[in-house]
Protein backbone atom coordinates (compact mmCIF):
# COMPACT_ATOMS: atom_id res chain seq x y z
CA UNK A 1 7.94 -16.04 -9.61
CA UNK A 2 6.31 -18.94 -9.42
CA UNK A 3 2.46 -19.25 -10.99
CA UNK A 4 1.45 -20.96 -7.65
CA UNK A 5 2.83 -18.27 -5.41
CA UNK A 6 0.74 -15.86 -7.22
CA UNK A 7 -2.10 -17.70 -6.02
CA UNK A 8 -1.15 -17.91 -2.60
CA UNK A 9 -0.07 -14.35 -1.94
CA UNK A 10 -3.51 -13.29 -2.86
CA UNK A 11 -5.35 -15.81 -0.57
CA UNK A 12 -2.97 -14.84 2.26
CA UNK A 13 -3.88 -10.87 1.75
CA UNK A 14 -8.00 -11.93 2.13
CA UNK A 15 -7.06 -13.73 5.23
CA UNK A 16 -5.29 -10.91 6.64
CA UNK A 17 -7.79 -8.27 5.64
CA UNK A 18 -10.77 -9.88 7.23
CA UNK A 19 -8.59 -9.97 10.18
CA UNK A 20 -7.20 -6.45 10.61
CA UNK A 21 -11.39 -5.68 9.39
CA UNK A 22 -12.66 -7.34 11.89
CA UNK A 23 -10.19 -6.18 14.45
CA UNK A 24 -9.97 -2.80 13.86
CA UNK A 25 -13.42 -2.35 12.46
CA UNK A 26 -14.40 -2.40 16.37
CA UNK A 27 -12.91 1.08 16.75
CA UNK A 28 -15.04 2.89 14.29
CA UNK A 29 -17.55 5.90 16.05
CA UNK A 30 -20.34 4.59 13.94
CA UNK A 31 -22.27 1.94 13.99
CA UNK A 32 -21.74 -0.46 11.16
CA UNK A 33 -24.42 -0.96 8.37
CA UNK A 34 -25.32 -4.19 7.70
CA UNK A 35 -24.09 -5.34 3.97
CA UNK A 36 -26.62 -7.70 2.67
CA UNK A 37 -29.83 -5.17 3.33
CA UNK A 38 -31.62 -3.11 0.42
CA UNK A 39 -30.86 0.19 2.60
CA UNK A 40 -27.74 -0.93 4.53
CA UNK A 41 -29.53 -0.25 7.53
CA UNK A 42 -27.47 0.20 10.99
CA UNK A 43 -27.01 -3.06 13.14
CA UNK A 44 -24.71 -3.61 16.59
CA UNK A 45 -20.84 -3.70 16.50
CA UNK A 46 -20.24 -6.85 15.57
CA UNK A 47 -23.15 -8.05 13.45
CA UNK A 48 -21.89 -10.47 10.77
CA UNK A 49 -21.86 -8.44 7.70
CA UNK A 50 -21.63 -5.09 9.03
CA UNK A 51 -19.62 -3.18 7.58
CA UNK A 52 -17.86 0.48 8.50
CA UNK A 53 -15.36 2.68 6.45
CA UNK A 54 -12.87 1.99 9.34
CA UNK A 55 -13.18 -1.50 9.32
CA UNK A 56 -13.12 -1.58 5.42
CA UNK A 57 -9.89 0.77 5.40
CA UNK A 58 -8.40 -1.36 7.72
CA UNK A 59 -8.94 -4.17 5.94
CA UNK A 60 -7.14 -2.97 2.90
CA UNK A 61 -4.32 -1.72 4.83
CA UNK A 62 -3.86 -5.63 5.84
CA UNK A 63 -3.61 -6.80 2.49
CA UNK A 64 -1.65 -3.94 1.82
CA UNK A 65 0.71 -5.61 4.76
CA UNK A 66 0.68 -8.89 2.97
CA UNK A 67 1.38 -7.55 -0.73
CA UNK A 68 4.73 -5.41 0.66
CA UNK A 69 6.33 -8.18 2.64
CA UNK A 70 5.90 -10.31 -0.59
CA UNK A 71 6.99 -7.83 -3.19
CA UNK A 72 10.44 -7.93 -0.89
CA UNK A 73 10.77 -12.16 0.23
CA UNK A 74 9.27 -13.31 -2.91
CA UNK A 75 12.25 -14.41 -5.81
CA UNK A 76 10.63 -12.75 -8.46
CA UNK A 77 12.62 -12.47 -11.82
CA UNK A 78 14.69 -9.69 -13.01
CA UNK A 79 14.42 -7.76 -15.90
CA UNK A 80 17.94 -8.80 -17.40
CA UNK A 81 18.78 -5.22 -19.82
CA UNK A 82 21.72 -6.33 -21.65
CA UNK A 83 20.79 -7.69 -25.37
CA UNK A 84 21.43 -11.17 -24.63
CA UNK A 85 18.72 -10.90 -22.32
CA UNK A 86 16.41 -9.08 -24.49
CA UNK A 87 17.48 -11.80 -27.07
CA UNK A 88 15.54 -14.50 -24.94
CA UNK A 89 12.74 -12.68 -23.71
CA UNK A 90 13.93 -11.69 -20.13
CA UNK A 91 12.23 -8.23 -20.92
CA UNK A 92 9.13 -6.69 -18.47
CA UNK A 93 6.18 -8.66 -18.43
CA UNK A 94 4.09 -6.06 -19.53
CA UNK A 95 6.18 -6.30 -23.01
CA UNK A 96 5.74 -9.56 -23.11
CA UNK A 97 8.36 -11.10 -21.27
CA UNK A 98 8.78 -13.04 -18.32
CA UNK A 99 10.84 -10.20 -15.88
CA UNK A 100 9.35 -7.97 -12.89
CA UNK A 101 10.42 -4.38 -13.38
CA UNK A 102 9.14 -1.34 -11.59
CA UNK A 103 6.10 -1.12 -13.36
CA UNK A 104 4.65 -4.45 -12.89
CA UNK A 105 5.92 -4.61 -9.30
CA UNK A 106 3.89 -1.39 -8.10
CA UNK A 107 0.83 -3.23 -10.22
CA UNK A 108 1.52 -6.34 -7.85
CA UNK A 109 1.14 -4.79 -5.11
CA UNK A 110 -1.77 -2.86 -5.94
CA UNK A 111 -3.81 -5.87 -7.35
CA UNK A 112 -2.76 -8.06 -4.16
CA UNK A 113 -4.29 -5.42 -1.84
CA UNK A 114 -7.62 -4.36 -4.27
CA UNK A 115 -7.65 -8.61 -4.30
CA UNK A 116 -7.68 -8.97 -0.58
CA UNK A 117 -9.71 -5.93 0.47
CA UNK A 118 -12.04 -7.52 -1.81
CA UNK A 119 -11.40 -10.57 -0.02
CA UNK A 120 -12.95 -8.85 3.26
CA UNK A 121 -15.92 -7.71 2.01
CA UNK A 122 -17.04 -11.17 0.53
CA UNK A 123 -16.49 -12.30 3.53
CA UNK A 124 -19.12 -10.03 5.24
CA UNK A 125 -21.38 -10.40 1.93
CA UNK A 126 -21.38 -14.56 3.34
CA UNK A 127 -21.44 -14.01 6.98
CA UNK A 128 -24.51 -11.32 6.26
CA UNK A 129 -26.52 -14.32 4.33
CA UNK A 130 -25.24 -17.27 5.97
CA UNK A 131 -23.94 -16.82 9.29
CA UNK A 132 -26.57 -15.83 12.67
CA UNK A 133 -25.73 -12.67 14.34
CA UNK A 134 -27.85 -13.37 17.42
CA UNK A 135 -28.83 -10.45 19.40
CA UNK A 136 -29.27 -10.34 23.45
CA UNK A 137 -32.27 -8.41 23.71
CA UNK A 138 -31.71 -7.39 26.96
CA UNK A 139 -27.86 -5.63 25.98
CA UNK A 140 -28.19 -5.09 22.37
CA UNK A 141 -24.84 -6.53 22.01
CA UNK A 142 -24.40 -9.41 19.89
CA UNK A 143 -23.52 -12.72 21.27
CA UNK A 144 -20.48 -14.80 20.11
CA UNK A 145 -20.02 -18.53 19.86
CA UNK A 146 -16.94 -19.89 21.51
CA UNK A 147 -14.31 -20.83 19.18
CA UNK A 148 -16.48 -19.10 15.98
CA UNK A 149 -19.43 -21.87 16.54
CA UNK A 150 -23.14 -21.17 16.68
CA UNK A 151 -24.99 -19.68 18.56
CA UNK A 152 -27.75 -21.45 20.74
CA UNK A 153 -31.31 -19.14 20.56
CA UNK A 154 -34.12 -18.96 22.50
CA UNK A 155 -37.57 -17.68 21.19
CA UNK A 156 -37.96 -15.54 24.54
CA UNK A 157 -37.51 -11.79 23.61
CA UNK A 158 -37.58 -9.85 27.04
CA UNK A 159 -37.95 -6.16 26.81
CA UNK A 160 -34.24 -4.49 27.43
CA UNK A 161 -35.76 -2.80 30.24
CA UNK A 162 -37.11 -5.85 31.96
CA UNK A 163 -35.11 -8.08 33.97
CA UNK A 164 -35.22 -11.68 33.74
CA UNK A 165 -33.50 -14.90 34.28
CA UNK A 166 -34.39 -16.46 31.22
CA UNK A 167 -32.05 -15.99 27.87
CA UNK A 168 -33.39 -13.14 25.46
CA UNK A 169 -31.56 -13.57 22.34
CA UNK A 170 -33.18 -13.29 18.88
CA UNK A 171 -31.75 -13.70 15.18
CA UNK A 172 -30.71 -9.95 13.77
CA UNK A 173 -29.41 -10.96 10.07
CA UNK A 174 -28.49 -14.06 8.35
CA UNK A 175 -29.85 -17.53 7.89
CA UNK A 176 -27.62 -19.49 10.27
CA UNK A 177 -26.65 -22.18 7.80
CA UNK A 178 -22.89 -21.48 8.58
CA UNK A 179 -20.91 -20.95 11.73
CA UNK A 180 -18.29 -18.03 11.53
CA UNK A 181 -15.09 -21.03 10.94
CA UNK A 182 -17.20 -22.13 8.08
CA UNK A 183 -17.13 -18.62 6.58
CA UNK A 184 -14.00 -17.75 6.56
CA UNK A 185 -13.39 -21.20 4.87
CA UNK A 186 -15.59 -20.23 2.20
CA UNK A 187 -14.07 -16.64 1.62
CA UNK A 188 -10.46 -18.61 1.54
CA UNK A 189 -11.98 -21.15 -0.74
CA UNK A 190 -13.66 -18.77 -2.93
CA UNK A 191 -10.78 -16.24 -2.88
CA UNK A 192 -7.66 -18.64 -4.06
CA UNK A 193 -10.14 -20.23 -7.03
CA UNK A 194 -10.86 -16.71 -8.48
CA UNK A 195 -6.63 -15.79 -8.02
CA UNK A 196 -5.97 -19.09 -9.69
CA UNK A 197 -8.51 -18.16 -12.42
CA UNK A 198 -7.15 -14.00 -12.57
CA UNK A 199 -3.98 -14.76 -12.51
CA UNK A 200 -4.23 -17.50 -15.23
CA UNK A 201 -5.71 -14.87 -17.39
CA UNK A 202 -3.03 -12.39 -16.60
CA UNK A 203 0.08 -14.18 -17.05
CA UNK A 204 -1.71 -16.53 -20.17
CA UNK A 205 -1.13 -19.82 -18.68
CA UNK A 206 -3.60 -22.59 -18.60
CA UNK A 207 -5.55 -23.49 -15.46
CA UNK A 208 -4.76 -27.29 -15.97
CA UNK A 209 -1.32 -26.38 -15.51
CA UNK A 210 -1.70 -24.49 -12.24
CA UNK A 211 -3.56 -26.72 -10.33
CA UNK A 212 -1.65 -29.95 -11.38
C-alpha cells in the first residue's frame, strides 16, 4: 500500500468520527462536559467542545467504520511465503519487510481508529477555544449558525423566565475566532500532517518523499 494512502485513510477516519460524535453524541442522557474547562464543568447539548462518553464512543466506532472498509478495498501487499519471496524481502512488515500479514493488519486497523477517535476529540479541544457556543438565555439551548457560520450576539441577557421580544443570547465557551467550517478544517489539516509525520516514522520513509 501506498505511503500516501496511509495518510489519507487516517484523515478520512477523523472526519468520520467527528461526524458519527457529533451525531450520535446528541443521544447521550447526560449532559456533556465542556472539554477545555479546569473542572469539565456541564454545558447544553451541543456546546462546542462538549464532550460525553456516548458521543466519544461513537466517535471511535466511526473511525472504526473507516479503518474496516479500508483494511478490505485497499491493495495492500501480500506476505509472499515461498523462499523466493523471503529471498527479496516480501516478508511481514513487522520483520522488516514490505508485506501486510495478520498481525500488522489488526494493528492497522486499530491505529486508524485510536488515530481518528483522536481526531474527534481535537476537534472539540479547537471548537472549545476557538469556536462561540452562543447561548439563548431565554431556552438554554444553544444557537446554531446556518451552514456552520457565526453566530450574531446581542449583549441583552433576559431572565429565562421573562418574556421579551428582544434577542437574549450570550457567549457560553470559546473565543469566537473560528466558525464551526473553519474547525473542522483545522482538525483535517492538523490530523493528515501528524499521519504524514506517524506514518513516516512507522514505515521509515522520509517526509520529503511523501509530500512530493
Amino acid at each position: 500500500m501506498c505511503a500516501g494512502l496511509s495518510c489519507l485513510v487516517p484523515n478520512y477516519a477523523a472526519v468520520a468520527a467527528d461526524t458519527f460524535s457529533s451525531e450520535l453524541g446528541i443521544l447521550s442522557k447526560s449532559k456533556p462536559r465542556l472539554l477545555t474547562s479546569w473542572n469539565l464543568r456541564q454545558v447544553p447539548p451541543g456546546t462546542n467542545g462538549g464532550v460525553s462518553l456516548t458521543g466519544t464512543l461513537a466517535g471511535f466506532g466511526g473511525a472504526s467504520v473507516i479503518a474496516t472498509t479500508s483494511l478490505v478495498l485497499l491493495p495492500f501487499c501480500d506476505v509472499d511465503t515461498s523462499i523466493r519471496g523471503r529471498a527479496v524481502g516480501n516478508t511481514p512488515g513487522f520483520e522488516g519487510g514490505n508485506g501486510w500479514g495478520w498481525q500488522e493488519k489488526i494493528f492497522w486497523v486499530l491505529a486508524v481508529t485510536i488515530w481518528g477517535g483522536l481526531g474527534s476529540v481535537l476537534d472539540s479541544a479547537l471548537g472549545g477555544w476557538f469556536q462561540a457556543s452562543v447561548i439563548d438565555t431565554r431556552t438554554g439551548k444553544v444557537i446554531e449558525g446556518t451552514g456552520g457560520k457565526k453566530v450574531l450576539v446581542s449583549g441583552l441577557r433576559v431572565p429565562a423566565n421573562k418574556r421579551s421580544d428582544e434577542p437574549s443570547r450570550h457567549i457560553e465557551s470559546g473565543l469566537g475566532i473560528l466558525d464551526n467550517n473553519a474547525v473542522n478544517l483545522l482538525m483535517a489539516f492538523l490530523m493528515s500532517i501528524g499521519g504524514i509525520v506517524v506514518a513516516s516514522c512507522v514505515w521509515h520513509i522520509p517526509l520529503r518523499s511523501m509530500v512530493s
